[in-house]
PDB file of N, CA and C in Angstrom:
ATOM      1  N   UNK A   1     -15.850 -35.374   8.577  1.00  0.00           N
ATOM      2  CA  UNK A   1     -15.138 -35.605   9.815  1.00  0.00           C
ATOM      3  C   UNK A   1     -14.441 -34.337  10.299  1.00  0.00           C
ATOM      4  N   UNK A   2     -14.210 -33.545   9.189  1.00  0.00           N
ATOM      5  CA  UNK A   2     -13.362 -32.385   9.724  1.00  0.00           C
ATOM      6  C   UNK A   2     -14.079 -31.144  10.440  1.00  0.00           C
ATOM      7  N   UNK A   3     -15.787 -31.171  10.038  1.00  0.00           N
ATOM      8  CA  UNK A   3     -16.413 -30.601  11.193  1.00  0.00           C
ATOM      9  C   UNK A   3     -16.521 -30.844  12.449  1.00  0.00           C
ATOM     10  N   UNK A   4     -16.038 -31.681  12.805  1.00  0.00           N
ATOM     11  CA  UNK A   4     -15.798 -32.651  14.566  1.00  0.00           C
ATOM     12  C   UNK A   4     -14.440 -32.233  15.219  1.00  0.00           C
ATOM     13  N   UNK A   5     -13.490 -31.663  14.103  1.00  0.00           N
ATOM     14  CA  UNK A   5     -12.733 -31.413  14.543  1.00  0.00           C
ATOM     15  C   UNK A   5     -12.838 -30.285  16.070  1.00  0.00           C
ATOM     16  N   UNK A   6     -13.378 -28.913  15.486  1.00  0.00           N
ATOM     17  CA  UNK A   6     -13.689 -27.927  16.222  1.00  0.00           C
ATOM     18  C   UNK A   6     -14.185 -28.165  17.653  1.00  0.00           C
ATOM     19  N   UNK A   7     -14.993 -28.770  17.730  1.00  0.00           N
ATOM     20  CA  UNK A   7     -15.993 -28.830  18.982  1.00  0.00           C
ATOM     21  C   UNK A   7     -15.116 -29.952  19.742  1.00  0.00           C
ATOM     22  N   UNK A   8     -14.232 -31.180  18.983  1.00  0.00           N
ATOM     23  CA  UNK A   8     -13.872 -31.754  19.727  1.00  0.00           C
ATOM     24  C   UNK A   8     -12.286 -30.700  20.410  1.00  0.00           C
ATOM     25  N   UNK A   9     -11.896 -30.031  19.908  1.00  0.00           N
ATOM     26  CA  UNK A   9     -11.086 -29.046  20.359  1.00  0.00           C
ATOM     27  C   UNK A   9     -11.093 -28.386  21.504  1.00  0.00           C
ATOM     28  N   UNK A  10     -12.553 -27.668  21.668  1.00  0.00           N
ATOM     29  CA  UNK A  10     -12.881 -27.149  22.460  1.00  0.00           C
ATOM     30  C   UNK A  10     -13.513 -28.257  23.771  1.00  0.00           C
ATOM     31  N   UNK A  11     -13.994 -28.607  23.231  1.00  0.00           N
ATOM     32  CA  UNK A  11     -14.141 -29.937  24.414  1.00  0.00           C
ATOM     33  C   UNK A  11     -12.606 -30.234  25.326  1.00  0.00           C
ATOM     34  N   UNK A  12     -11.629 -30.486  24.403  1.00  0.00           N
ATOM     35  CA  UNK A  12     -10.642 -30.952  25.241  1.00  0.00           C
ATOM     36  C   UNK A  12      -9.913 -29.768  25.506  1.00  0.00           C
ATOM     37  N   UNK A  13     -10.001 -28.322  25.314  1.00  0.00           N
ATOM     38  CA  UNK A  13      -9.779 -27.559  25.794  1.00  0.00           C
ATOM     39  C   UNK A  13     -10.488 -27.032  27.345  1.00  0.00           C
ATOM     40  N   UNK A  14     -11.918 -27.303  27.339  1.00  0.00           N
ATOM     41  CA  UNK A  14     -12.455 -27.117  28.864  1.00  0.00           C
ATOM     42  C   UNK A  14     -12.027 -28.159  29.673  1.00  0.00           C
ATOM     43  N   UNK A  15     -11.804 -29.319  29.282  1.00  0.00           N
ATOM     44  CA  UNK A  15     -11.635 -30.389  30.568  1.00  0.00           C
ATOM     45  C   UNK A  15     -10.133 -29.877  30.762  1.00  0.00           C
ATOM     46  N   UNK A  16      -9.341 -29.586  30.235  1.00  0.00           N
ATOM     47  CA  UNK A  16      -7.870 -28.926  30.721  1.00  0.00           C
ATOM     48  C   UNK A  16      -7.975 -28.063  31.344  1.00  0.00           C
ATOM     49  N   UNK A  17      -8.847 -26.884  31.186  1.00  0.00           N
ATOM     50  CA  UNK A  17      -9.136 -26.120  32.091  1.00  0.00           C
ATOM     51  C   UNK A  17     -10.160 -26.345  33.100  1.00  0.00           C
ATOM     52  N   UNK A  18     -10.614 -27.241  33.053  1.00  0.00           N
ATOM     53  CA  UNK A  18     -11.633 -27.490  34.630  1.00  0.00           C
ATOM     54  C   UNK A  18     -10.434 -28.152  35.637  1.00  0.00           C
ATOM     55  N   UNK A  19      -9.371 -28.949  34.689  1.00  0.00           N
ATOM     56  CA  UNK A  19      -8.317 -29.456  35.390  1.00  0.00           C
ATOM     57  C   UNK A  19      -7.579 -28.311  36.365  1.00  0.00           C
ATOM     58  N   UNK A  20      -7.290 -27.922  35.428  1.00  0.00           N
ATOM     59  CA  UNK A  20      -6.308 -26.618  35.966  1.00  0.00           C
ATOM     60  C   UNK A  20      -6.533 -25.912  37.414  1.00  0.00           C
ATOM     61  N   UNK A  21      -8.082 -25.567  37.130  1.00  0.00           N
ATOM     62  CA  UNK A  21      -8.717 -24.697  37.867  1.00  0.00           C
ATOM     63  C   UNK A  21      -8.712 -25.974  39.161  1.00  0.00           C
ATOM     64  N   UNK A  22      -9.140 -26.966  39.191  1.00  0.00           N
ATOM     65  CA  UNK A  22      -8.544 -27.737  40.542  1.00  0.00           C
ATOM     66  C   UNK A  22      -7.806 -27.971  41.145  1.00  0.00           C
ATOM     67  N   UNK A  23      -6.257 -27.765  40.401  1.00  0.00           N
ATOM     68  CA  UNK A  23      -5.443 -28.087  40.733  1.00  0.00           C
ATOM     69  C   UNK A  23      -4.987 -26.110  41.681  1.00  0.00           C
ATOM     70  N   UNK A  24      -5.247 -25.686  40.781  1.00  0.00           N
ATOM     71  CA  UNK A  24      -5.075 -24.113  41.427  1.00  0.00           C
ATOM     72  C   UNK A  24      -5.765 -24.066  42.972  1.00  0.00           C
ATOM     73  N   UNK A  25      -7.403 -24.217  42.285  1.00  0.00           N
ATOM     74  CA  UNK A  25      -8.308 -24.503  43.541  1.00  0.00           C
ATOM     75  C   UNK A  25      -7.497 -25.056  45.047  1.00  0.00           C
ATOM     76  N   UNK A  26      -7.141 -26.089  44.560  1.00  0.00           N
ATOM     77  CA  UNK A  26      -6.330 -26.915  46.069  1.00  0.00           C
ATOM     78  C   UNK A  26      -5.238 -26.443  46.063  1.00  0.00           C
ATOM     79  N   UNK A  27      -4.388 -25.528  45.324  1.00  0.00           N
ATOM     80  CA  UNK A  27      -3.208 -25.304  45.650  1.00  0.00           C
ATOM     81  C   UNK A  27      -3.718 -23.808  47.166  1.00  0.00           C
ATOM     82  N   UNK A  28      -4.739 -23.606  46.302  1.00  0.00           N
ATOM     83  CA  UNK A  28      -4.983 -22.010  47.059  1.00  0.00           C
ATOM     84  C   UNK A  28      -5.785 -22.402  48.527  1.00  0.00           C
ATOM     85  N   UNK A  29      -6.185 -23.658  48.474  1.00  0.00           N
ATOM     86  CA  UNK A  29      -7.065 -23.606  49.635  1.00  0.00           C
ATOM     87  C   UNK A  29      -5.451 -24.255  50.896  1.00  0.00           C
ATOM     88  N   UNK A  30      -4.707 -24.418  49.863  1.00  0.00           N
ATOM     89  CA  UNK A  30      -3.895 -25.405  51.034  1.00  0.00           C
ATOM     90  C   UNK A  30      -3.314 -24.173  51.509  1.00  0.00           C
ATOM     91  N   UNK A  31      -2.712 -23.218  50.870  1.00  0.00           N
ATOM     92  CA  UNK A  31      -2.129 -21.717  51.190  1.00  0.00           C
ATOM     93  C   UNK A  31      -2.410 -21.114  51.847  1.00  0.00           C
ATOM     94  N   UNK A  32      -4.027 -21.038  51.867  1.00  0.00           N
ATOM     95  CA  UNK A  32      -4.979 -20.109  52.746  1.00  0.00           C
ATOM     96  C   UNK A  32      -4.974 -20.974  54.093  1.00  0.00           C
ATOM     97  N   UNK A  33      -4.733 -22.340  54.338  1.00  0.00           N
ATOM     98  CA  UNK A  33      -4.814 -23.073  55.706  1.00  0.00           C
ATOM     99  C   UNK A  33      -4.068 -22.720  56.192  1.00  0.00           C
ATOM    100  N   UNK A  34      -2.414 -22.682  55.577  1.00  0.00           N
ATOM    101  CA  UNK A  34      -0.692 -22.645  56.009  1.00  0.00           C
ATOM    102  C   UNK A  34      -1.246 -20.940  56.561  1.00  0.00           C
ATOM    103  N   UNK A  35      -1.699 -20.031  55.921  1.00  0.00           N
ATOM    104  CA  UNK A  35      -1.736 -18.566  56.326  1.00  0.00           C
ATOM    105  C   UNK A  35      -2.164 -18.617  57.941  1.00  0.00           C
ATOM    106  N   UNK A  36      -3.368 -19.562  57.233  1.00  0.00           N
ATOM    107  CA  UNK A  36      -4.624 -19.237  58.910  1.00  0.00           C
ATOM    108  C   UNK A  36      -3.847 -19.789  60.358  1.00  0.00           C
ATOM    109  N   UNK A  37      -3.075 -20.851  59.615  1.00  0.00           N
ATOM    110  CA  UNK A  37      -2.686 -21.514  61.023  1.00  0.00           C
ATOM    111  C   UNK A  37      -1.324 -20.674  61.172  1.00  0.00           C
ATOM    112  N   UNK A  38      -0.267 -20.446  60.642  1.00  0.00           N
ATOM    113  CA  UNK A  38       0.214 -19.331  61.058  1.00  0.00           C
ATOM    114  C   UNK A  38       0.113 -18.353  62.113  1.00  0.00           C
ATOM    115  N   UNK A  39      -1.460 -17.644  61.150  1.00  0.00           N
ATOM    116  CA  UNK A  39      -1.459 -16.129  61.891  1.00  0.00           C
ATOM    117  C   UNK A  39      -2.370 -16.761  63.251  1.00  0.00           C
ATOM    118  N   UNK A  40      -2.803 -17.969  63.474  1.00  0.00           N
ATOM    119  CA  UNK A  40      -3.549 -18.454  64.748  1.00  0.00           C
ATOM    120  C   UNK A  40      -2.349 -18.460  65.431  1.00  0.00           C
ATOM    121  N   UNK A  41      -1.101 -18.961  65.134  1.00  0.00           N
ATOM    122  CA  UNK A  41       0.209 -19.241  66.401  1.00  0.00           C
ATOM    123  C   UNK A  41       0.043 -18.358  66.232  1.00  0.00           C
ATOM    124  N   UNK A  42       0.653 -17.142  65.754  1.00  0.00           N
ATOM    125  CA  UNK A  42       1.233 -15.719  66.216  1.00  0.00           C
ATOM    126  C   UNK A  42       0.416 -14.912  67.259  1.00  0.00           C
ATOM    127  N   UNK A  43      -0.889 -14.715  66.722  1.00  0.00           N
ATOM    128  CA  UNK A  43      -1.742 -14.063  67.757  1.00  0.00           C
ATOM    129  C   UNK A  43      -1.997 -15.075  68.914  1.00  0.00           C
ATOM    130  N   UNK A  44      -1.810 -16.671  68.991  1.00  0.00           N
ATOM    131  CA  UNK A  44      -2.001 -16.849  70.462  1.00  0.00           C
ATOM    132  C   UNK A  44      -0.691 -16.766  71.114  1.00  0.00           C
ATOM    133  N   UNK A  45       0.509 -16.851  70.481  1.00  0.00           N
ATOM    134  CA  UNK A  45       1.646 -16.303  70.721  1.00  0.00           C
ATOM    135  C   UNK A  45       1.658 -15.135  71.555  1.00  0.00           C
ATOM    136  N   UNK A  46       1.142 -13.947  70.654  1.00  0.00           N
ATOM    137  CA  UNK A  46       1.348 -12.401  71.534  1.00  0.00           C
ATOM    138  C   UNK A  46       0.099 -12.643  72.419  1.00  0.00           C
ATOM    139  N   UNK A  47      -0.950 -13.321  72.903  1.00  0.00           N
ATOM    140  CA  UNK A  47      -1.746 -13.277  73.542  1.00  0.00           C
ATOM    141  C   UNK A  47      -1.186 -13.962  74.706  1.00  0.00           C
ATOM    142  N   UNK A  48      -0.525 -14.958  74.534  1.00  0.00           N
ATOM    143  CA  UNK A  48       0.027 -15.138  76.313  1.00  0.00           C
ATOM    144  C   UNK A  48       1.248 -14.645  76.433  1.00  0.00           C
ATOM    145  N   UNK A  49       2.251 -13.924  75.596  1.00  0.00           N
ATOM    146  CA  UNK A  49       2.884 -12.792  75.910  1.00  0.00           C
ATOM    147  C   UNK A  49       2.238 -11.852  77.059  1.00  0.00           C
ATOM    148  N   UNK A  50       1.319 -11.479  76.678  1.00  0.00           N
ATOM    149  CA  UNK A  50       0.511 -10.196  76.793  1.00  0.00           C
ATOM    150  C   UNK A  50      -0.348 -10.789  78.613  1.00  0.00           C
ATOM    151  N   UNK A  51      -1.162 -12.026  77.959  1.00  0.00           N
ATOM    152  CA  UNK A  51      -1.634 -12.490  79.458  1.00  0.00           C
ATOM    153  C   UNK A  51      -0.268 -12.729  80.733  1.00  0.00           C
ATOM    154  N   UNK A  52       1.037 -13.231  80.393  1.00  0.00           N
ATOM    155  CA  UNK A  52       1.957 -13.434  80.898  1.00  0.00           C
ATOM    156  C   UNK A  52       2.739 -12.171  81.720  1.00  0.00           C
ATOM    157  N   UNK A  53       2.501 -11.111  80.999  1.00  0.00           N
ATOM    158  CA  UNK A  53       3.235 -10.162  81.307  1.00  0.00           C
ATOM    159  C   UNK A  53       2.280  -8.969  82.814  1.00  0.00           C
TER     160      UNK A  53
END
């Protein structure tokens, strides 16, 4: 039984890290939206500045 140990180790070591990596995954994609929509106000911001003026 104690050869099962190992592999079952590593087994529950990748599903923690496939976890992880999703949870990162969506943290980063939500970050990268908050950025995009951001820098979309700002530049249509200075763009009807700019058309306005």
């Amino acid at each position: 039984m104690s050869h099962l140990l190992e592999p079952v180790a590593i087994f529950a070591c990748g599903c923690l890290l496939i976890h992880a990596g999703r949870a990162y995954a969506r943290a980063t994609t939500v970050l990268l939206s908050a950025t995009t929509l951001m820098l979309g106000v700002t530049l249509g911001t200075v763009l009807c500045q700019r058309i306005g003026q």
